[in-house]
C-alpha atoms as a PDB file:
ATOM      1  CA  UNK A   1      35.466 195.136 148.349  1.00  0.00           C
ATOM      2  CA  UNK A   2      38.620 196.611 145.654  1.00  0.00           C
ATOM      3  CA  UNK A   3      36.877 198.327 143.273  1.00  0.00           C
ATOM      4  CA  UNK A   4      38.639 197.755 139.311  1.00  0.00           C
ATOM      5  CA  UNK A   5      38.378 200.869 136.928  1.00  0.00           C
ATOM      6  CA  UNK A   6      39.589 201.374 133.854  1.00  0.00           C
ATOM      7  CA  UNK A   7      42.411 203.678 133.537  1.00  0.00           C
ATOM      8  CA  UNK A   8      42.458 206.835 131.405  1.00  0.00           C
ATOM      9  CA  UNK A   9      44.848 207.958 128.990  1.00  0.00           C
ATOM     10  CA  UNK A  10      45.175 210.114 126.345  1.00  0.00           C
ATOM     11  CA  UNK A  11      46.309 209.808 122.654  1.00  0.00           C
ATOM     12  CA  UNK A  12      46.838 212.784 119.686  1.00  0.00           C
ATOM     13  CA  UNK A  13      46.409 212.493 116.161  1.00  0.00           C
ATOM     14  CA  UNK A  14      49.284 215.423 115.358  1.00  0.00           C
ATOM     15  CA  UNK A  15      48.423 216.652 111.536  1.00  0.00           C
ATOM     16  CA  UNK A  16      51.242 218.357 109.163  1.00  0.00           C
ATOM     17  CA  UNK A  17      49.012 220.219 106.526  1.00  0.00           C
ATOM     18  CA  UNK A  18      51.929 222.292 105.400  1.00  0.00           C
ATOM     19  CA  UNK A  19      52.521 223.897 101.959  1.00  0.00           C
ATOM     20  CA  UNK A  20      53.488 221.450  99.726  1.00  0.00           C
ATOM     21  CA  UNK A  21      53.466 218.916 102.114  1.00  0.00           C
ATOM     22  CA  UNK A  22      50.772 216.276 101.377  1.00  0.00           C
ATOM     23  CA  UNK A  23      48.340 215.568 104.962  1.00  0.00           C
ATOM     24  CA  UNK A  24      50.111 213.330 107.458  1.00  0.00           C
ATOM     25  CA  UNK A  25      49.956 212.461 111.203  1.00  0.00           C
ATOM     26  CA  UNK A  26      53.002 211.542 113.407  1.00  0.00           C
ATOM     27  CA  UNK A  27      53.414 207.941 115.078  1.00  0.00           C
ATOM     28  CA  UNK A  28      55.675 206.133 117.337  1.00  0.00           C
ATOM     29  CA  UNK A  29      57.744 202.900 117.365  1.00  0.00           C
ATOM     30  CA  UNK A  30      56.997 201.516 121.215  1.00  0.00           C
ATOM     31  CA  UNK A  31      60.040 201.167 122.605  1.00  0.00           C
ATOM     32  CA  UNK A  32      57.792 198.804 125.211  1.00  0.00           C
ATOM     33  CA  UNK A  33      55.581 196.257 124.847  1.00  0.00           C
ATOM     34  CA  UNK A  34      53.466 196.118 122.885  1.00  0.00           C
ATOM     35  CA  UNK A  35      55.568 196.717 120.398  1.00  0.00           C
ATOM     36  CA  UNK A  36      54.531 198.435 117.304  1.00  0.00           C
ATOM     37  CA  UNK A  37      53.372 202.015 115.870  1.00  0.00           C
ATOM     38  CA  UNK A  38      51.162 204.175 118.119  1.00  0.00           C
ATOM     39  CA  UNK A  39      49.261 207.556 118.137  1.00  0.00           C
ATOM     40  CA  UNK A  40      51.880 209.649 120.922  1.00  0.00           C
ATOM     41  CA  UNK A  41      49.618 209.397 124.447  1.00  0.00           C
ATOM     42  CA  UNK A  42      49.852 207.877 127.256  1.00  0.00           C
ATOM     43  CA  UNK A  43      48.330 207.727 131.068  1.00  0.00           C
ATOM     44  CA  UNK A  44      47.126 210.672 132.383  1.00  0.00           C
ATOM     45  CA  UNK A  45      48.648 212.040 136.064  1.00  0.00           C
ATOM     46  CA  UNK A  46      46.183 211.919 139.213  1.00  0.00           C
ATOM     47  CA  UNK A  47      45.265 215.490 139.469  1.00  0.00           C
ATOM     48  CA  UNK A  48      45.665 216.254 135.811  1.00  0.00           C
ATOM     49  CA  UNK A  49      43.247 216.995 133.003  1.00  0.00           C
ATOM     50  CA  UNK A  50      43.089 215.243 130.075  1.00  0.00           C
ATOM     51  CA  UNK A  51      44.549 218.328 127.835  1.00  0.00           C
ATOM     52  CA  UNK A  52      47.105 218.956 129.681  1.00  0.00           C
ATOM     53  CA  UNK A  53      47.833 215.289 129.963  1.00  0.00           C
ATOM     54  CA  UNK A  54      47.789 215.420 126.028  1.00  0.00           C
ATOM     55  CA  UNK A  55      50.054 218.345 126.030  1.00  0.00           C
ATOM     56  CA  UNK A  56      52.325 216.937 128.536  1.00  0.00           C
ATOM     57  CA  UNK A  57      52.581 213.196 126.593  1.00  0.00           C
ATOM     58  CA  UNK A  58      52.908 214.932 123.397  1.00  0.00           C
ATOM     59  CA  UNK A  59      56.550 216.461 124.672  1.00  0.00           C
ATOM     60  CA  UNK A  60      57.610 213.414 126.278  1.00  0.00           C
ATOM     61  CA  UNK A  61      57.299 210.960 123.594  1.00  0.00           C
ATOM     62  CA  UNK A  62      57.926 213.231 120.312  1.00  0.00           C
ATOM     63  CA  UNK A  63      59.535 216.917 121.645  1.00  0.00           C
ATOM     64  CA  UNK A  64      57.122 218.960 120.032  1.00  0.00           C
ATOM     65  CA  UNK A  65      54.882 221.941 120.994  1.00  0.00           C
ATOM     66  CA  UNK A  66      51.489 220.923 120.421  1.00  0.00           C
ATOM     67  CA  UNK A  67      48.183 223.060 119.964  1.00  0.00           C
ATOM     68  CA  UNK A  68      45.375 220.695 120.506  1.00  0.00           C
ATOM     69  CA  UNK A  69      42.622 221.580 118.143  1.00  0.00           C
ATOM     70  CA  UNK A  70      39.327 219.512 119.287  1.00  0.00           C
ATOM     71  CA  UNK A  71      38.405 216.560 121.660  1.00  0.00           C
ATOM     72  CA  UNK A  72      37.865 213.732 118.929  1.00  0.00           C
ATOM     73  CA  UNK A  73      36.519 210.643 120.455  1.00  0.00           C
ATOM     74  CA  UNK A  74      36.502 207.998 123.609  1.00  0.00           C
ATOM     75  CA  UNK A  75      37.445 204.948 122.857  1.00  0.00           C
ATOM     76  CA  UNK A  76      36.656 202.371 125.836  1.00  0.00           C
ATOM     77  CA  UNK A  77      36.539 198.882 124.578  1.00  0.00           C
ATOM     78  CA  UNK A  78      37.877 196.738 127.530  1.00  0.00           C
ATOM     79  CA  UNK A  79      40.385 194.983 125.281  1.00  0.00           C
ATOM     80  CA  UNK A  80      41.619 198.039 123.654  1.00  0.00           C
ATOM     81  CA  UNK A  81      44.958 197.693 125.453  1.00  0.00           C
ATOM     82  CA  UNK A  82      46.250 194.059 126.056  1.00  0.00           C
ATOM     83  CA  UNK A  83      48.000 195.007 129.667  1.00  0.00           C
ATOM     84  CA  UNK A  84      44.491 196.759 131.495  1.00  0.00           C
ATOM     85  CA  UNK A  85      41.772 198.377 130.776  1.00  0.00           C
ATOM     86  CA  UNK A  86      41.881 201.766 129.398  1.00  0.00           C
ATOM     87  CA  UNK A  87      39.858 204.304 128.225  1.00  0.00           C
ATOM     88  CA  UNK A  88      41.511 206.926 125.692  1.00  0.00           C
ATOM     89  CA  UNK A  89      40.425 210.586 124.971  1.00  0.00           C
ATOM     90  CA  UNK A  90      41.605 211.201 121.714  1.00  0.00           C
ATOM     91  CA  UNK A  91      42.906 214.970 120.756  1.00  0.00           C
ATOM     92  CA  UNK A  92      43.602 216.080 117.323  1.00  0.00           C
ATOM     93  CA  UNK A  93      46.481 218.333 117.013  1.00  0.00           C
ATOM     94  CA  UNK A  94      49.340 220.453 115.394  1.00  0.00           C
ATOM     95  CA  UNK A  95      52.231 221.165 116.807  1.00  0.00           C
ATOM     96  CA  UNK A  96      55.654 223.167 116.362  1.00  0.00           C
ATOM     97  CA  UNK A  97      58.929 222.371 116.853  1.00  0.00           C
ATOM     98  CA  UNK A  98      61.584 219.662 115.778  1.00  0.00           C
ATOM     99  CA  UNK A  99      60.167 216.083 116.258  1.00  0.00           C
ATOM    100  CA  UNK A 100      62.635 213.787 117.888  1.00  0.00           C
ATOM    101  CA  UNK A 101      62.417 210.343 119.348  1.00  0.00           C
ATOM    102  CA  UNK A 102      61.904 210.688 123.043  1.00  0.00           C
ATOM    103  CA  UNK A 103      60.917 209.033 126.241  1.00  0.00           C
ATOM    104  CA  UNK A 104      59.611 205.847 125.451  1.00  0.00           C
ATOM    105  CA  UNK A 105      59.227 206.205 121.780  1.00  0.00           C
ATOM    106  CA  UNK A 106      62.649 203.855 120.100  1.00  0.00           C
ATOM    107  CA  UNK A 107      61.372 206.281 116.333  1.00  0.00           C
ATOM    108  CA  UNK A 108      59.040 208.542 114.918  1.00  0.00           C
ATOM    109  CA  UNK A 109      57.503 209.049 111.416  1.00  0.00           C
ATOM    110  CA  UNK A 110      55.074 211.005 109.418  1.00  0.00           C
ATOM    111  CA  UNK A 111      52.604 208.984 108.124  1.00  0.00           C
ATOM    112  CA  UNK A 112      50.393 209.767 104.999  1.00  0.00           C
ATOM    113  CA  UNK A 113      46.897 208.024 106.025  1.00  0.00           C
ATOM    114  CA  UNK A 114      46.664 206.344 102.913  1.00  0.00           C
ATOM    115  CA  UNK A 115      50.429 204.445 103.460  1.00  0.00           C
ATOM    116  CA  UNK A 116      49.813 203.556 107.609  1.00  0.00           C
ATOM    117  CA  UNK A 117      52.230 201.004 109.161  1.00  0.00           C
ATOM    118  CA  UNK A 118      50.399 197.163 109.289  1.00  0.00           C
ATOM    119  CA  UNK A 119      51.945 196.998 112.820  1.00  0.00           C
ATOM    120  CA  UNK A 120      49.824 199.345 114.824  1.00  0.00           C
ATOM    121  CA  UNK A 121      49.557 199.289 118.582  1.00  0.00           C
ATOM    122  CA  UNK A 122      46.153 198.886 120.601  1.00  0.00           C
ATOM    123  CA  UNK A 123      42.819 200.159 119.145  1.00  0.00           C
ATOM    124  CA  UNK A 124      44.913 202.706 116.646  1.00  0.00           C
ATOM    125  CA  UNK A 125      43.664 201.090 113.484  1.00  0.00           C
ATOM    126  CA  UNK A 126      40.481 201.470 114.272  1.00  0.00           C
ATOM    127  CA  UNK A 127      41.096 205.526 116.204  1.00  0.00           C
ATOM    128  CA  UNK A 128      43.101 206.581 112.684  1.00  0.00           C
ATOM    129  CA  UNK A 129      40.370 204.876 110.339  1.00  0.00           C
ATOM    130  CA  UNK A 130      37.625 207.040 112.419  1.00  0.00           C
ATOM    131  CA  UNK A 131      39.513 209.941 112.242  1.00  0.00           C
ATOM    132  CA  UNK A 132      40.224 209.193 108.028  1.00  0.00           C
ATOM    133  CA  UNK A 133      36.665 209.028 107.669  1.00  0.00           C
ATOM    134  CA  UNK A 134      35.956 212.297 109.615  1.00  0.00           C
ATOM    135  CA  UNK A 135      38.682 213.995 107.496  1.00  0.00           C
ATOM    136  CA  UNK A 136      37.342 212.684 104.298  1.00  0.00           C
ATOM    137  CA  UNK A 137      33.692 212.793 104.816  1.00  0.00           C
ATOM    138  CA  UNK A 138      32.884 214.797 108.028  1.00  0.00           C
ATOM    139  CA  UNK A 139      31.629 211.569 109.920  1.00  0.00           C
ATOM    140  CA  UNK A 140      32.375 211.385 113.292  1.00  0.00           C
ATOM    141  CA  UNK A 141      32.466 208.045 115.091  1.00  0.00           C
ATOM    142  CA  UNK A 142      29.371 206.601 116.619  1.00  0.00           C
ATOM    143  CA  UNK A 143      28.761 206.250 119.910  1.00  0.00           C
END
Protein backbone atom coordinates (compact mmCIF):
# COMPACT_ATOMS: atom_id res chain seq x y z
CA UNK A 1 0.00 0.00 0.00
CA UNK A 2 1.67 3.93 -1.10
CA UNK A 3 1.09 5.82 1.68
CA UNK A 4 -0.02 9.91 0.60
CA UNK A 5 1.23 12.68 3.10
CA UNK A 6 1.01 16.01 2.96
CA UNK A 7 4.08 17.86 2.26
CA UNK A 8 5.63 20.52 4.51
CA UNK A 9 6.74 23.83 3.74
CA UNK A 10 7.47 26.82 5.24
CA UNK A 11 6.34 30.50 4.76
CA UNK A 12 7.67 34.05 6.65
CA UNK A 13 5.80 37.00 7.36
CA UNK A 14 9.18 39.45 7.08
CA UNK A 15 8.12 42.86 9.11
CA UNK A 16 9.92 46.43 8.36
CA UNK A 17 9.10 48.41 11.65
CA UNK A 18 11.72 50.97 10.86
CA UNK A 19 11.85 54.66 11.93
CA UNK A 20 9.61 56.47 10.03
CA UNK A 21 8.66 53.73 8.11
CA UNK A 22 4.97 52.80 8.67
CA UNK A 23 4.61 48.51 9.54
CA UNK A 24 4.86 46.40 6.40
CA UNK A 25 5.63 42.77 5.39
CA UNK A 26 7.41 41.69 2.13
CA UNK A 27 5.58 39.52 -0.67
CA UNK A 28 6.31 37.90 -3.89
CA UNK A 29 4.96 37.89 -7.48
CA UNK A 30 5.08 33.83 -8.37
CA UNK A 31 6.96 33.62 -11.15
CA UNK A 32 5.06 29.90 -11.29
CA UNK A 33 1.85 28.84 -11.10
CA UNK A 34 -0.15 29.80 -9.24
CA UNK A 35 0.39 32.95 -10.10
CA UNK A 36 -0.10 35.75 -7.75
CA UNK A 37 1.42 37.43 -4.42
CA UNK A 38 2.80 35.09 -1.74
CA UNK A 39 4.36 35.14 1.81
CA UNK A 40 8.42 34.07 0.64
CA UNK A 41 8.48 30.01 1.67
CA UNK A 42 8.59 27.21 0.11
CA UNK A 43 9.22 23.18 0.59
CA UNK A 44 11.34 22.23 3.12
CA UNK A 45 14.64 19.78 2.21
CA UNK A 46 14.54 16.01 3.54
CA UNK A 47 16.85 16.25 6.41
CA UNK A 48 16.16 19.87 7.15
CA UNK A 49 14.33 21.68 9.92
CA UNK A 50 11.75 23.87 9.42
CA UNK A 51 13.93 27.13 10.55
CA UNK A 52 16.48 26.54 8.68
CA UNK A 53 14.21 25.72 5.81
CA UNK A 54 12.70 29.28 6.55
CA UNK A 55 16.08 30.78 6.60
CA UNK A 56 17.21 29.03 3.59
CA UNK A 57 13.74 30.03 1.39
CA UNK A 58 13.94 33.42 2.71
CA UNK A 59 17.50 33.96 0.65
CA UNK A 60 16.40 32.21 -2.30
CA UNK A 61 13.31 33.95 -3.15
CA UNK A 62 14.02 37.66 -1.72
CA UNK A 63 18.17 37.89 -0.89
CA UNK A 64 17.81 38.93 2.48
CA UNK A 65 19.27 37.92 5.90
CA UNK A 66 16.51 36.95 7.98
CA UNK A 67 16.22 36.64 11.91
CA UNK A 68 13.19 34.58 12.53
CA UNK A 69 11.48 35.90 15.58
CA UNK A 70 8.66 33.18 16.66
CA UNK A 71 6.92 30.03 15.17
CA UNK A 72 3.41 31.65 14.28
CA UNK A 73 0.99 29.07 13.17
CA UNK A 74 0.26 25.62 11.05
CA UNK A 75 -1.85 25.95 8.56
CA UNK A 76 -3.00 22.39 7.11
CA UNK A 77 -6.19 22.68 5.24
CA UNK A 78 -5.92 20.02 2.42
CA UNK A 79 -6.84 22.57 -0.24
CA UNK A 80 -4.56 25.19 0.95
CA UNK A 81 -2.36 24.72 -2.12
CA UNK A 82 -4.18 23.82 -5.45
CA UNK A 83 -1.10 21.42 -6.79
CA UNK A 84 -0.87 18.88 -3.29
CA UNK A 85 -1.35 18.90 -0.08
CA UNK A 86 0.70 20.96 2.14
CA UNK A 87 1.09 21.85 5.45
CA UNK A 88 2.90 25.34 6.20
CA UNK A 89 4.80 26.43 9.41
CA UNK A 90 4.57 29.94 9.39
CA UNK A 91 7.70 32.14 10.87
CA UNK A 92 7.51 35.74 11.56
CA UNK A 93 10.58 37.59 10.78
CA UNK A 94 13.01 40.59 10.14
CA UNK A 95 15.62 40.54 8.12
CA UNK A 96 18.73 42.66 6.79
CA UNK A 97 20.04 43.23 3.70
CA UNK A 98 18.94 44.56 0.15
CA UNK A 99 15.70 42.79 -1.04
CA UNK A 100 15.91 41.70 -4.62
CA UNK A 101 13.80 39.52 -6.81
CA UNK A 102 15.28 36.08 -6.78
CA UNK A 103 14.80 32.46 -7.55
CA UNK A 104 11.41 31.96 -8.38
CA UNK A 105 10.00 35.21 -7.29
CA UNK A 106 9.33 37.45 -11.11
CA UNK A 107 8.98 40.93 -8.03
CA UNK A 108 8.90 41.86 -4.62
CA UNK A 109 7.07 44.57 -2.56
CA UNK A 110 6.48 45.93 0.83
CA UNK A 111 3.15 45.73 1.69
CA UNK A 112 1.33 47.91 4.37
CA UNK A 113 -1.39 45.30 5.83
CA UNK A 114 -4.03 47.64 5.47
CA UNK A 115 -3.28 48.10 1.31
CA UNK A 116 -2.60 43.92 0.58
CA UNK A 117 -2.64 42.83 -3.11
CA UNK A 118 -6.43 41.17 -4.09
CA UNK A 119 -4.33 38.51 -5.94
CA UNK A 120 -2.86 36.46 -3.17
CA UNK A 121 -1.53 32.96 -3.59
CA UNK A 122 -2.79 29.80 -1.54
CA UNK A 123 -4.15 30.18 2.05
CA UNK A 124 -2.15 33.78 2.40
CA UNK A 125 -5.29 35.81 2.87
CA UNK A 126 -6.34 34.01 5.43
CA UNK A 127 -2.19 33.42 7.15
CA UNK A 128 -1.77 37.57 6.82
CA UNK A 129 -5.42 38.29 8.24
CA UNK A 130 -4.38 35.90 11.36
CA UNK A 131 -1.28 37.42 11.72
CA UNK A 132 -3.17 41.31 11.38
CA UNK A 133 -5.30 40.29 14.08
CA UNK A 134 -2.42 39.02 16.34
CA UNK A 135 -0.57 42.32 15.62
CA UNK A 136 -3.55 44.41 16.35
CA UNK A 137 -5.15 42.63 19.15
CA UNK A 138 -2.77 39.89 20.50
CA UNK A 139 -5.09 36.99 19.17
CA UNK A 140 -3.49 34.18 17.95
CA UNK A 141 -5.23 31.83 15.54
CA UNK A 142 -7.31 28.98 16.79
CA UNK A 143 -6.57 25.71 16.52
Amino acid sequence: MAYRNPTPTVDIIIERVGEGDRPAILLIERLNEPHGWALPGGFMDYGEDAATAAIREAKEETNLEVELLEQFHCYSDPKRDPRQHTLSIVFIATATGEAKAMDDAKALRWFELENLPQDLCFDHGQILADYRRYREMGERPRL
